[in-house]
C-alpha atoms as a PDB file:
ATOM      1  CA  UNK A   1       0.000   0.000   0.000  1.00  0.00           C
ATOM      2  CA  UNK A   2       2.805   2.453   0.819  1.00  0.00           C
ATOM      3  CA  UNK A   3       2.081   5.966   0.807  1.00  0.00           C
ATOM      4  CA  UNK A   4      -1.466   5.481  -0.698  1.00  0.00           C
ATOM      5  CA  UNK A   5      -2.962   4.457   3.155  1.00  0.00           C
ATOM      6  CA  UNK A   6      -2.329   8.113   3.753  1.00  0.00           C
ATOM      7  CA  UNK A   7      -4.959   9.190   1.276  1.00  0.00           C
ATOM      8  CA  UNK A   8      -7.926   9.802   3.106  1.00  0.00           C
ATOM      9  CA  UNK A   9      -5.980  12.692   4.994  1.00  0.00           C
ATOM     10  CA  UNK A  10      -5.264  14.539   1.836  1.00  0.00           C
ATOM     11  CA  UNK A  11      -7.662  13.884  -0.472  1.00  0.00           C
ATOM     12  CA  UNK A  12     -10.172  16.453   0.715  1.00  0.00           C
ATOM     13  CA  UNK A  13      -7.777  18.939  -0.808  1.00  0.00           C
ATOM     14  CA  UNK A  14      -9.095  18.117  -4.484  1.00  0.00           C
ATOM     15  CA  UNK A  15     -12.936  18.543  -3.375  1.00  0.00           C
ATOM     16  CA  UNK A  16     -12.116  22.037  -3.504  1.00  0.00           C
ATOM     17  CA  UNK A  17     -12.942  23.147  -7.135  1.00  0.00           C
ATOM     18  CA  UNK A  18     -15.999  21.355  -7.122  1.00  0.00           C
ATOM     19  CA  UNK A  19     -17.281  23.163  -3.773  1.00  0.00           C
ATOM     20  CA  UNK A  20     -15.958  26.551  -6.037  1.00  0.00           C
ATOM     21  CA  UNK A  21     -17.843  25.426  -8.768  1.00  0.00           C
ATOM     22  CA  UNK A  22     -21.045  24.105  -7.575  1.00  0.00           C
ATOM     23  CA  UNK A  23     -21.785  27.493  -5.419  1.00  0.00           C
ATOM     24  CA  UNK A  24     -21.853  29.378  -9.228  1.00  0.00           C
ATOM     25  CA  UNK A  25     -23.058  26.720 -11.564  1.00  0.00           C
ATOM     26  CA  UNK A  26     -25.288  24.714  -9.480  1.00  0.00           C
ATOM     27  CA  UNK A  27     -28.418  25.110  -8.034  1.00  0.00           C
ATOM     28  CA  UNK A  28     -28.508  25.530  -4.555  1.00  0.00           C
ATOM     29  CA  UNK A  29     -30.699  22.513  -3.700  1.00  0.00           C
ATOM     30  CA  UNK A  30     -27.835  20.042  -5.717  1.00  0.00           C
ATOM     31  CA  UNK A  31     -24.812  22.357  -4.639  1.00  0.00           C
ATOM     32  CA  UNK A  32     -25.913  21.941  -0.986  1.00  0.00           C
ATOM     33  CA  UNK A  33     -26.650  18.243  -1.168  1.00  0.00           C
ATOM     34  CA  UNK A  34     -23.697  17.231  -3.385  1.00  0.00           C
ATOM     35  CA  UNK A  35     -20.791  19.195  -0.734  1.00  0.00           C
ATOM     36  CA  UNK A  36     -22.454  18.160   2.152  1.00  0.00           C
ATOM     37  CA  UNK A  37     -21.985  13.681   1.002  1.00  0.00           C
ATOM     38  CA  UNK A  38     -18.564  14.351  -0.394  1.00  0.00           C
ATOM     39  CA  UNK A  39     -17.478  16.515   3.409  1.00  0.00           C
ATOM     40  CA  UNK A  40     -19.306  13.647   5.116  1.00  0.00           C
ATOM     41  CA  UNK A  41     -18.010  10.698   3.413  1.00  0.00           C
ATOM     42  CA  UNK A  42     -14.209  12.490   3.121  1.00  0.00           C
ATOM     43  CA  UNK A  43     -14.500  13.224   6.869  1.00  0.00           C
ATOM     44  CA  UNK A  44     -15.491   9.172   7.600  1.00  0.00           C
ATOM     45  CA  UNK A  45     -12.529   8.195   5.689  1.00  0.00           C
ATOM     46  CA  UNK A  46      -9.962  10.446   6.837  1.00  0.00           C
ATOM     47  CA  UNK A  47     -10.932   9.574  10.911  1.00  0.00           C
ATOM     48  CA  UNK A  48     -10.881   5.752   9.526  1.00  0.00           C
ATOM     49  CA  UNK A  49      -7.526   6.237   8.543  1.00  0.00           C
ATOM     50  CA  UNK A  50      -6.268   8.097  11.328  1.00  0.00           C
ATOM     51  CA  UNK A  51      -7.816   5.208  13.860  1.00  0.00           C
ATOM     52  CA  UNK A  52      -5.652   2.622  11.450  1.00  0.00           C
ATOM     53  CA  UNK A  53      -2.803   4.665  11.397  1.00  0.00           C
ATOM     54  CA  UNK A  54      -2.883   4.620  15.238  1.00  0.00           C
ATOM     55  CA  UNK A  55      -3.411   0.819  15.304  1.00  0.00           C
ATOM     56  CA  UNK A  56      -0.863  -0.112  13.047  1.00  0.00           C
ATOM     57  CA  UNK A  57       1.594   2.240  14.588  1.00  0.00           C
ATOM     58  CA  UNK A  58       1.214   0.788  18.325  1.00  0.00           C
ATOM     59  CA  UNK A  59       0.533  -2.327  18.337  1.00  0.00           C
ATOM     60  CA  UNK A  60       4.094  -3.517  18.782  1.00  0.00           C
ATOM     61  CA  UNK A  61       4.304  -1.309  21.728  1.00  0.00           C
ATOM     62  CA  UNK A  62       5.026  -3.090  24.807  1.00  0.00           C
ATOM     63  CA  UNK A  63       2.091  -3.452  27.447  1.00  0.00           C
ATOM     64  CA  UNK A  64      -0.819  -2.764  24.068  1.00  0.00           C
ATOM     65  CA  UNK A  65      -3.766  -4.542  24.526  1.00  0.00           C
ATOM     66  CA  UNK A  66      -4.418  -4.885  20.839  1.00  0.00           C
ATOM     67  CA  UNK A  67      -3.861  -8.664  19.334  1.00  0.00           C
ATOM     68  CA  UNK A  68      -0.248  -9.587  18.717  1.00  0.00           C
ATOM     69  CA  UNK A  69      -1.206  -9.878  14.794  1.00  0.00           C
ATOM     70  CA  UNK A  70      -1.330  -6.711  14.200  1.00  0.00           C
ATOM     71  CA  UNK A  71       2.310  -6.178  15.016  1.00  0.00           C
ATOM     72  CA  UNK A  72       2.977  -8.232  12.258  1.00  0.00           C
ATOM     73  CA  UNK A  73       5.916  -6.968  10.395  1.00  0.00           C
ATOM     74  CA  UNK A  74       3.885  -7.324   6.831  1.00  0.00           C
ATOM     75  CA  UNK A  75       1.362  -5.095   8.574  1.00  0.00           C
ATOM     76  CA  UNK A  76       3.633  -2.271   9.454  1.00  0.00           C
ATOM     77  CA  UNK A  77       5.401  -2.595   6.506  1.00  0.00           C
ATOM     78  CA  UNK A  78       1.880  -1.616   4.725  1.00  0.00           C
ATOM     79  CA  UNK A  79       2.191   2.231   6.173  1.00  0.00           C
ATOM     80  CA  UNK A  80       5.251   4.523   5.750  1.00  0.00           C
ATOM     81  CA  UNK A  81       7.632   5.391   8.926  1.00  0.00           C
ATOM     82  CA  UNK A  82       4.632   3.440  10.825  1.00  0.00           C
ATOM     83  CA  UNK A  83       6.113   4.332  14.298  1.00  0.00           C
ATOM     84  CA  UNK A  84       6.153   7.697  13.539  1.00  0.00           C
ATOM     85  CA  UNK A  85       2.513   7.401  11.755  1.00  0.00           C
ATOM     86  CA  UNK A  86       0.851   5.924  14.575  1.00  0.00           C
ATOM     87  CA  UNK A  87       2.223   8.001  17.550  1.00  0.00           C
ATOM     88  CA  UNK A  88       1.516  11.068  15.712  1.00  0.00           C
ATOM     89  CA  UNK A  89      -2.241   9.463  14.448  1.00  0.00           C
ATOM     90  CA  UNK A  90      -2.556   9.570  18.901  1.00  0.00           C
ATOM     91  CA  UNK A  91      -3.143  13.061  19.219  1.00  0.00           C
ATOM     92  CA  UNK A  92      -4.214  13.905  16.329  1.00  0.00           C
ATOM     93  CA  UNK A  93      -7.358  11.468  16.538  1.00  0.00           C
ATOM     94  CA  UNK A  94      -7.766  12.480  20.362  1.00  0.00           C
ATOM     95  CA  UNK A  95      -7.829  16.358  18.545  1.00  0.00           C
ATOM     96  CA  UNK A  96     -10.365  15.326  16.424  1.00  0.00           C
ATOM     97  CA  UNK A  97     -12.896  13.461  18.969  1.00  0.00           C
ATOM     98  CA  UNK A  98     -12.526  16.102  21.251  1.00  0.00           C
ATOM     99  CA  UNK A  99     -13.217  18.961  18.978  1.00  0.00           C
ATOM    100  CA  UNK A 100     -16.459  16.906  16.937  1.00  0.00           C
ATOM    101  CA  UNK A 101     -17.659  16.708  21.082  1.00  0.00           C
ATOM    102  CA  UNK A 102     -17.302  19.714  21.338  1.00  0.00           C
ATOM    103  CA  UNK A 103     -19.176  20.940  18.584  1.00  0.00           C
ATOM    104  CA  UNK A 104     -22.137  18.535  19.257  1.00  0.00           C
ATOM    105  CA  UNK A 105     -22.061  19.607  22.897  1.00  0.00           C
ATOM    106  CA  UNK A 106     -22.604  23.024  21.695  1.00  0.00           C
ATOM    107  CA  UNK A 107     -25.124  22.563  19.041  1.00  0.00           C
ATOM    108  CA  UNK A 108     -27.148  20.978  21.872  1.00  0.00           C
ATOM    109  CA  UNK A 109     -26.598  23.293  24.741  1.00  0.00           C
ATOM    110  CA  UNK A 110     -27.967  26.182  22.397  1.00  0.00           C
ATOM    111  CA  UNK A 111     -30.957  24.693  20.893  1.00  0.00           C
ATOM    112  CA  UNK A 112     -31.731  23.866  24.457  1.00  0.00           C
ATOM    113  CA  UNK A 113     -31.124  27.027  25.742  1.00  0.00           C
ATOM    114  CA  UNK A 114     -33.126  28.149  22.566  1.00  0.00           C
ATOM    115  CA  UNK A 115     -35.766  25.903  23.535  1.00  0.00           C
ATOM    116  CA  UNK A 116     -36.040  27.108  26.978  1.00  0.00           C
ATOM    117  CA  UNK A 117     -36.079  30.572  26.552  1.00  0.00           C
ATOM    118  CA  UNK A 118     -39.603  29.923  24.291  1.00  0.00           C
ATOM    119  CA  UNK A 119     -41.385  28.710  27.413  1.00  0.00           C
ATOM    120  CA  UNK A 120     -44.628  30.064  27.999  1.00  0.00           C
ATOM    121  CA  UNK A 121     -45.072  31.484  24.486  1.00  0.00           C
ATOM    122  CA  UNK A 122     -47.984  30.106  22.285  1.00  0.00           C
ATOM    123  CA  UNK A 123     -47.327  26.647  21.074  1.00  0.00           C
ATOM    124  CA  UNK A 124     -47.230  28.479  17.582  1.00  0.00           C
ATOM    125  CA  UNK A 125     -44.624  27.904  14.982  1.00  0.00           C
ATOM    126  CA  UNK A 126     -43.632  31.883  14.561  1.00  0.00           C
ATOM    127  CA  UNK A 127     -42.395  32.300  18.265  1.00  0.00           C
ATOM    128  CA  UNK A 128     -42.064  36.575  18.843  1.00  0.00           C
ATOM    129  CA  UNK A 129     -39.817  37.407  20.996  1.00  0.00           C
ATOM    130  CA  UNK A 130     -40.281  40.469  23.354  1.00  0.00           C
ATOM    131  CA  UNK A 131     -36.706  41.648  22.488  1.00  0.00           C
ATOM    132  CA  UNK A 132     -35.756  45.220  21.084  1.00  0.00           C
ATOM    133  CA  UNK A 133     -32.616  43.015  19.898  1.00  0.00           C
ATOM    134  CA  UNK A 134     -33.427  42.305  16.341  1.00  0.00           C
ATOM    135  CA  UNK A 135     -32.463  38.596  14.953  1.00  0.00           C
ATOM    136  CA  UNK A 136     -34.604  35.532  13.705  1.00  0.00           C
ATOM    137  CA  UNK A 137     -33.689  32.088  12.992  1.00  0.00           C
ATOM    138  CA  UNK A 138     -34.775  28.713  12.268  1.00  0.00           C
ATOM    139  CA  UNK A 139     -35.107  26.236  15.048  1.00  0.00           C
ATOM    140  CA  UNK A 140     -35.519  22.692  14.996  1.00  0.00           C
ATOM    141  CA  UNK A 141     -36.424  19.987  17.410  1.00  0.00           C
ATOM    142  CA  UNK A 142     -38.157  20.045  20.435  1.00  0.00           C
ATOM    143  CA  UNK A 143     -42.323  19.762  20.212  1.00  0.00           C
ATOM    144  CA  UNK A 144     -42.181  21.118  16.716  1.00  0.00           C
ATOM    145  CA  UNK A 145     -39.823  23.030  14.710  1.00  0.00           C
ATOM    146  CA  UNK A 146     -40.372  27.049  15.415  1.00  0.00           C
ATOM    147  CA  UNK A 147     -39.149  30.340  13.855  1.00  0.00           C
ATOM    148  CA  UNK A 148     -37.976  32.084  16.299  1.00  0.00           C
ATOM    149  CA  UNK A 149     -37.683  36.004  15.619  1.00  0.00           C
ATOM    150  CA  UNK A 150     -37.469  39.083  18.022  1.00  0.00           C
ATOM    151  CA  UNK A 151     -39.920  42.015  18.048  1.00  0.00           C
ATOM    152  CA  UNK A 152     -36.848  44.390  17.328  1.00  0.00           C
ATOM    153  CA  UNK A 153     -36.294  42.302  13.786  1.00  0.00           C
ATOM    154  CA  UNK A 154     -40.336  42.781  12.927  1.00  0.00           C
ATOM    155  CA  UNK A 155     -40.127  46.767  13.596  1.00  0.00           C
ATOM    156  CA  UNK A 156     -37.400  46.920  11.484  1.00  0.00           C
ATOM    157  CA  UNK A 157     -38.589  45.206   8.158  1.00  0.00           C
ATOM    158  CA  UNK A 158     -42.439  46.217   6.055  1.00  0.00           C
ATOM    159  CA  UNK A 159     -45.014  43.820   5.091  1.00  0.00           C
ATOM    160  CA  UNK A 160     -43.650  41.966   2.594  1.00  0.00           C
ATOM    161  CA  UNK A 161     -40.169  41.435   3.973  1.00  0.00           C
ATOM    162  CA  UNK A 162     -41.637  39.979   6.978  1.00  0.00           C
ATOM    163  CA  UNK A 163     -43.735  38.056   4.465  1.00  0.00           C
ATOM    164  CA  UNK A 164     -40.307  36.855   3.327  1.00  0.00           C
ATOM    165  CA  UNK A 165     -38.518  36.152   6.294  1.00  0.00           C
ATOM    166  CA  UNK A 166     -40.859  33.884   7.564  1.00  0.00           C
ATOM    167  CA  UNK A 167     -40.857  32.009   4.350  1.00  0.00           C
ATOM    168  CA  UNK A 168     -36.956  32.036   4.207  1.00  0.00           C
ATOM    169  CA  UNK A 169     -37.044  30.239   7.523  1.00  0.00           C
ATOM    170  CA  UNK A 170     -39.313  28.047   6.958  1.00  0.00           C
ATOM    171  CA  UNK A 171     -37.850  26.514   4.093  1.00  0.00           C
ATOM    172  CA  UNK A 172     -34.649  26.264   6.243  1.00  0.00           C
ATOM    173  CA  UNK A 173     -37.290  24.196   8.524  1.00  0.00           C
ATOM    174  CA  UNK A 174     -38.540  21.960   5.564  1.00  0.00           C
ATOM    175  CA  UNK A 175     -35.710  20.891   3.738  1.00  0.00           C
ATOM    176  CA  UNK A 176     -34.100  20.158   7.368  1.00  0.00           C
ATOM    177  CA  UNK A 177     -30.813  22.709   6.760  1.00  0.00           C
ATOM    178  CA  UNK A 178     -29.616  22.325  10.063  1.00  0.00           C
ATOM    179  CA  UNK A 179     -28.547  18.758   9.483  1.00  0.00           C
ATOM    180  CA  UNK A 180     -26.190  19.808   6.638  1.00  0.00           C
ATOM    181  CA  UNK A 181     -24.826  22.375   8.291  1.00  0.00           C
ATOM    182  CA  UNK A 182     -23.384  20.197  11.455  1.00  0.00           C
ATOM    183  CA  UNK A 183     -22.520  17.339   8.676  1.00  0.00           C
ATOM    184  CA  UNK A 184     -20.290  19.756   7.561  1.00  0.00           C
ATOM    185  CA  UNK A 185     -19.592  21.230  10.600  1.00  0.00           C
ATOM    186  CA  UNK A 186     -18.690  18.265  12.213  1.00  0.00           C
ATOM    187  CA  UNK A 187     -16.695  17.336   8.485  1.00  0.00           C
ATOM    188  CA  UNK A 188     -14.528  20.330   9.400  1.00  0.00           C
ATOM    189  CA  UNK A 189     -13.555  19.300  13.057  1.00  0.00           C
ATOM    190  CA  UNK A 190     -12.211  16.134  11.913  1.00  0.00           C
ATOM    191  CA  UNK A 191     -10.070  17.775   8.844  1.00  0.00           C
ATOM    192  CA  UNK A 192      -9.567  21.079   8.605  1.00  0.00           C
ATOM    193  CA  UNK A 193      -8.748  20.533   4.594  1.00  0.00           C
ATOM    194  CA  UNK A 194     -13.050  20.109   4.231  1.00  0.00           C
ATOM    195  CA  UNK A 195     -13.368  24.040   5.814  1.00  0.00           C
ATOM    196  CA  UNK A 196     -13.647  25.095   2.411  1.00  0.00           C
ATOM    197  CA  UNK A 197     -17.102  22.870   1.832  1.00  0.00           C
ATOM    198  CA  UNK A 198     -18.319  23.830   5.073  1.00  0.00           C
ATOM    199  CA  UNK A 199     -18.078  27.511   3.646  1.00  0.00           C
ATOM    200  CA  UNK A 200     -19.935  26.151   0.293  1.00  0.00           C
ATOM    201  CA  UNK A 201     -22.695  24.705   2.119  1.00  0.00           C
ATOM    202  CA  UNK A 202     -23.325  27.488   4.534  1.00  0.00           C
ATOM    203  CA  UNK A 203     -23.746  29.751   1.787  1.00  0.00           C
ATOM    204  CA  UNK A 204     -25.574  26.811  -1.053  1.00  0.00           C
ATOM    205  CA  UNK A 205     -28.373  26.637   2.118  1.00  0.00           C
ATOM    206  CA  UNK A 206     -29.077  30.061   2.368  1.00  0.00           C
ATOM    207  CA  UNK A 207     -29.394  30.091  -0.919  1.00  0.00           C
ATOM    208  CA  UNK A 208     -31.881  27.334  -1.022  1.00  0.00           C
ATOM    209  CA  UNK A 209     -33.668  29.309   1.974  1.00  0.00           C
ATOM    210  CA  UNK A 210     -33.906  32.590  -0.491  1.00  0.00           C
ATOM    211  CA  UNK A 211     -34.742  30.836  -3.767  1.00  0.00           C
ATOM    212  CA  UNK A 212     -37.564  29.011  -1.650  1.00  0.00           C
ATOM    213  CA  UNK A 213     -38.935  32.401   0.005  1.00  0.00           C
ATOM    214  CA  UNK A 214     -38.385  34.292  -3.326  1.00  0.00           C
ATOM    215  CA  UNK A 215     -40.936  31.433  -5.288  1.00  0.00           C
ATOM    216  CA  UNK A 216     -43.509  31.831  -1.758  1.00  0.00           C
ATOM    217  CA  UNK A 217     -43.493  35.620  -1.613  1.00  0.00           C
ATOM    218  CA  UNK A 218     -43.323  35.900  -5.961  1.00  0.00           C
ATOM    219  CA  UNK A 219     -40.696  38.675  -5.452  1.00  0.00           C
ATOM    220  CA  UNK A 220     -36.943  38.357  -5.998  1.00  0.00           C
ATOM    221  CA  UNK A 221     -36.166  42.235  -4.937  1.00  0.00           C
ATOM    222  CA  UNK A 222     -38.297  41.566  -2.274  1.00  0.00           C
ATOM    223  CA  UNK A 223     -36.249  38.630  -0.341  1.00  0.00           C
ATOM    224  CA  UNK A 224     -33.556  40.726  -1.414  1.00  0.00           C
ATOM    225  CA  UNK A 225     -34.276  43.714   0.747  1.00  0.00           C
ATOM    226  CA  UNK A 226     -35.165  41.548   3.444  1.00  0.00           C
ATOM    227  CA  UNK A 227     -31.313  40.167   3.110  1.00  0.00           C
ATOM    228  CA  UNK A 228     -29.978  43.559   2.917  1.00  0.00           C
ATOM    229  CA  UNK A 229     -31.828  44.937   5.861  1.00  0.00           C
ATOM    230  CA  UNK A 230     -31.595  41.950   8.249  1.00  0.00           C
ATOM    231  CA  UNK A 231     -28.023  42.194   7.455  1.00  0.00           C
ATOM    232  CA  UNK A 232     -28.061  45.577   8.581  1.00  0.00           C
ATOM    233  CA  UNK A 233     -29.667  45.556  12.013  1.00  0.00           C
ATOM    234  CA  UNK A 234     -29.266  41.440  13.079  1.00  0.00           C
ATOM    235  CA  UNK A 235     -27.376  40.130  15.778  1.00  0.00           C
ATOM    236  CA  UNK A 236     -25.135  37.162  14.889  1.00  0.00           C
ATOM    237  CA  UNK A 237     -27.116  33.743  15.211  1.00  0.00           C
ATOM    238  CA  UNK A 238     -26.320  31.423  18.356  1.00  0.00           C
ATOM    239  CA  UNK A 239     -24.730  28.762  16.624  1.00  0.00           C
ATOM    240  CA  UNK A 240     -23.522  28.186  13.184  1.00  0.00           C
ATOM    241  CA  UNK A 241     -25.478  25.459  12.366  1.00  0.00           C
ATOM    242  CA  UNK A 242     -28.961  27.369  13.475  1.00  0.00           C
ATOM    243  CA  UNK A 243     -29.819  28.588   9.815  1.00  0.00           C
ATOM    244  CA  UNK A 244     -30.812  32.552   9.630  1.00  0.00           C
ATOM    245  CA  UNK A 245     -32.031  35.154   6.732  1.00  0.00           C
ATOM    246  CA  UNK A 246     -28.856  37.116   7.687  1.00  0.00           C
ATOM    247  CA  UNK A 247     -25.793  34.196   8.368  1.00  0.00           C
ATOM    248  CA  UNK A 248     -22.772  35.637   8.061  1.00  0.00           C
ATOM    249  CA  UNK A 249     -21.183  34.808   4.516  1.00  0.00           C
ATOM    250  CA  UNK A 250     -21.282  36.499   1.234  1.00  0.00           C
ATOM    251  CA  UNK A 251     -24.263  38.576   1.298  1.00  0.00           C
ATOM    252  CA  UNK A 252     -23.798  40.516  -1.066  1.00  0.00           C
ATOM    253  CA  UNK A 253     -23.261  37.296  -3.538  1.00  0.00           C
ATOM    254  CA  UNK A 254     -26.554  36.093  -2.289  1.00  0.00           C
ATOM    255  CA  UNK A 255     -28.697  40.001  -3.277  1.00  0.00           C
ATOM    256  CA  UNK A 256     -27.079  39.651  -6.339  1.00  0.00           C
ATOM    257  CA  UNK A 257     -28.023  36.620  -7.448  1.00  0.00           C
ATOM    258  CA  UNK A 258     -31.511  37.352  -6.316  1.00  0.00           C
ATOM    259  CA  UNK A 259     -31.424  40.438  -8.700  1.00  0.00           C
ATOM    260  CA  UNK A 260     -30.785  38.396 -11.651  1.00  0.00           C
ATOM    261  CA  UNK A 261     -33.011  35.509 -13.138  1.00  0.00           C
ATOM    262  CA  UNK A 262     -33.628  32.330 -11.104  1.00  0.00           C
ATOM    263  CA  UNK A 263     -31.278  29.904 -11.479  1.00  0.00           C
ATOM    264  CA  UNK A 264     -32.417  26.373 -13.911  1.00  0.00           C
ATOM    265  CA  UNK A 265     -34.194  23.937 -11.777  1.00  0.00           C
ATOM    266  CA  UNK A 266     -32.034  21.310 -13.762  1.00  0.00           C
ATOM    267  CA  UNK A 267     -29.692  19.103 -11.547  1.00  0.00           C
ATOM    268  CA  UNK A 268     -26.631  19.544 -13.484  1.00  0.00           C
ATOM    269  CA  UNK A 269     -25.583  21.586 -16.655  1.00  0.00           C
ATOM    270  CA  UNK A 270     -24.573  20.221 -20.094  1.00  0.00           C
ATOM    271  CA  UNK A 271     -21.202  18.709 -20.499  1.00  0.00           C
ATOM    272  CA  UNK A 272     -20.796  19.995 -23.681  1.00  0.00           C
ATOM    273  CA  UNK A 273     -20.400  23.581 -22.255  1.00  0.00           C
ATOM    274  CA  UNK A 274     -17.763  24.985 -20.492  1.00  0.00           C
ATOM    275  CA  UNK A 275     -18.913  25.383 -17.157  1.00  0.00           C
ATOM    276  CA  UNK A 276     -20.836  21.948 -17.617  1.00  0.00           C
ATOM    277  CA  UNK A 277     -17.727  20.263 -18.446  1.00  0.00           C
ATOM    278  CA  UNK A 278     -15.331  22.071 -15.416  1.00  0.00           C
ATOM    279  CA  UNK A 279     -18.061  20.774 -13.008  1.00  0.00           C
ATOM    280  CA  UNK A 280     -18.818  17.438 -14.396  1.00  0.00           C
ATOM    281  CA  UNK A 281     -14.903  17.043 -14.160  1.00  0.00           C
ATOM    282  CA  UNK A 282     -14.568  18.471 -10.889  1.00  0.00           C
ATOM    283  CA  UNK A 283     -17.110  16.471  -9.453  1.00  0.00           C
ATOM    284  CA  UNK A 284     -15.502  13.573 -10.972  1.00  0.00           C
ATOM    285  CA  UNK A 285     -12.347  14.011  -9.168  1.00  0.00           C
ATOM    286  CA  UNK A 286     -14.220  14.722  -5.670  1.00  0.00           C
ATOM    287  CA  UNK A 287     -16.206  11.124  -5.734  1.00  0.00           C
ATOM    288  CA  UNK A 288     -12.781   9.602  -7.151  1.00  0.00           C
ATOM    289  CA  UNK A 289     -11.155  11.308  -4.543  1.00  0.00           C
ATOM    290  CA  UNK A 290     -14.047   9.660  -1.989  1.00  0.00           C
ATOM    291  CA  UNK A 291     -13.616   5.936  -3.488  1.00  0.00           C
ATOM    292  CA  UNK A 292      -9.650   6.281  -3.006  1.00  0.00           C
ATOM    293  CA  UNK A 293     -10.573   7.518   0.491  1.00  0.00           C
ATOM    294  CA  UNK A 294     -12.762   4.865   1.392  1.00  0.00           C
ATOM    295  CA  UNK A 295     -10.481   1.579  -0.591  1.00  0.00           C
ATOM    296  CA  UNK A 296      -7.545   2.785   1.238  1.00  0.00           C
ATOM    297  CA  UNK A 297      -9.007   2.817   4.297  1.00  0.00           C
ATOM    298  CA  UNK A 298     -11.192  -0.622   3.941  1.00  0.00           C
ATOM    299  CA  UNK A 299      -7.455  -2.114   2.553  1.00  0.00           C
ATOM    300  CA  UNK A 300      -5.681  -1.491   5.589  1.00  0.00           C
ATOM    301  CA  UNK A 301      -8.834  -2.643   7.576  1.00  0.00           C
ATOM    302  CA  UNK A 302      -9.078  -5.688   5.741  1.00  0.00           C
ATOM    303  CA  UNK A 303      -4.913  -6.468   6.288  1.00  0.00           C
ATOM    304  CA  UNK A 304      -5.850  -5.899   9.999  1.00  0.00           C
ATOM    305  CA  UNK A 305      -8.836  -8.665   9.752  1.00  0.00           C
ATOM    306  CA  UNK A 306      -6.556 -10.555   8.170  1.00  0.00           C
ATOM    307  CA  UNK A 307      -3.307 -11.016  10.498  1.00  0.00           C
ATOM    308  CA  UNK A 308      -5.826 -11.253  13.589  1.00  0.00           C
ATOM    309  CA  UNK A 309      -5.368 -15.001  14.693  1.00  0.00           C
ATOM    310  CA  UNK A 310      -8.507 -17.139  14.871  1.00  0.00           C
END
């Protein structure tokens, strides 16, 4: 196997055009669903590996519980400078389950603070806030998913903006955003090569969440100034993966593209065109890039299985 078992850890790096491209060239719906299974399945890999690394790497070490196969010297001779390999997989896997923990623990400790603070409010799914702060966002979970939104953010937008901010949310609601965003998230935490996609997704959802509100309310410019004038007055949202009309990211990307025609409902553009045929080949090389990922890691598993005595 040589160097190749160290694939998983690098191969994330060539998933970057194809996040670049699929935030221009794709519609949001595909861009966000397409980055979020290549992060996810890159992130598996890559934590696979480092666990295998680790394995292969100690198990000759005196006192190691693990079976006295795996010491073998075929198997070390499967992973470059395994020693090394495996002592430095040690922290590096303890730096990546403590900082995934960490995010969970956070996601949870703010939608439950979220959750809290909406007690003794009608059980409706627009919960007003009685807060001069403005800020809204989308929030899952609990008895039934809510928008949550502050009096300050209704005083500061008219009719129809409101009109769209409620329907920006709730798409982020219906298509379930918040899920993508922790994949991601959580992608990120274990290597920091998949940042990048967790940057594309965070802005392909909220572009979902406008194209949505912009086909409810039957006004681009409309969801537009909403962006513009959330972005304006809001308050940062609690978490990163709480979705909002006014996440940080490119907004003014996001008002532009509202201001120009709606993107083609069509999954993927023709290959015979230029920007079809980047993207086609990009994405190519991001789910090759997932298949080496994944063989490497199931090899060395396998060679592990397969010098563990009966």
């Amino acid at each position: 196997m040589g160097i190749f078992v160290l694939l998983p850890l690098v191969l994330p790096l060539t998933a970057w055009p194809v996040a670049r491209l699929a935030e221009q060239r794709l519609h949001p719906h595909t861009a966000t669903t397409l980055l979020t299974w290549v992060s996810t399945v890159m992130a598996l890999c890559s934590t696979v590996c480092l666990a295998l690394l680790m394995v292969v790497g100690t198990a000759q070490l005196p006192g190691n519980p693990l079976p006295d196969g795996w010491s073998d010297p075929e198997v070390r001779e499967s992973v470059p400078r395994h020693e090394v390999a495996g002592k430095a997989a040690i922290p590096a896997l303890l730096a990546v389950l403590a900082a995934c923990g960490r995010a969970l623990l956070r996601h949870r400790r703010v939608r439950r603070r979220a959750h809290a603070a909406l007690r003794g409010l009608p059980d409706t799914q627009v919960a007003v806030l009685p807060d001069d702060r403005p800020y809204a966002y989308a929030l899952p979970g609990g008895p039934r998913d809510r928008i949550v939104v502050s009096a300050g953010m209704l005083g500061c937008l008219a009719s129809r903006e409101r009109r769209a901010l409620f329907a920006h949310e709730r798409a982020h609601l219906t298509a379930r955003h918040h899920r993508h965003l922790l994949l991601v998230q959580l992608a990120a935490c274990t290597n920091p090569f998949l940042r990048p996609l967790r940057t594309a997704v965070t802005y392909t959802a909220e572009r979902w969440a406008d194209e949505s509100a912009a086909q409810a309310v039957g006004s681009r410019k409309a969801v537009a100034r909403a962006i513009g004038t959330a972005a304006l007055v809001s308050r940062p949202v609690p978490a990163p993966t709480l979705a909002a009309l006014a996440a940080p990211g490119p907004l003014p990307r996001r008002v532009a593209a509202l201001l120009a025609p709606a993107p083609h409902a069509r999954s993927w553009p023709s290959v015979f065109t230029t920007a079809g045929l980047a993207l086609w080949t990009a994405a190519g090389g991001a789910a090759l890039s997932a298949m080496f990922s994944a063989d490497s890691a199931l090899t060395l598993l396998l060679l592990l299985r397969a010098a563990t005595p009966l």
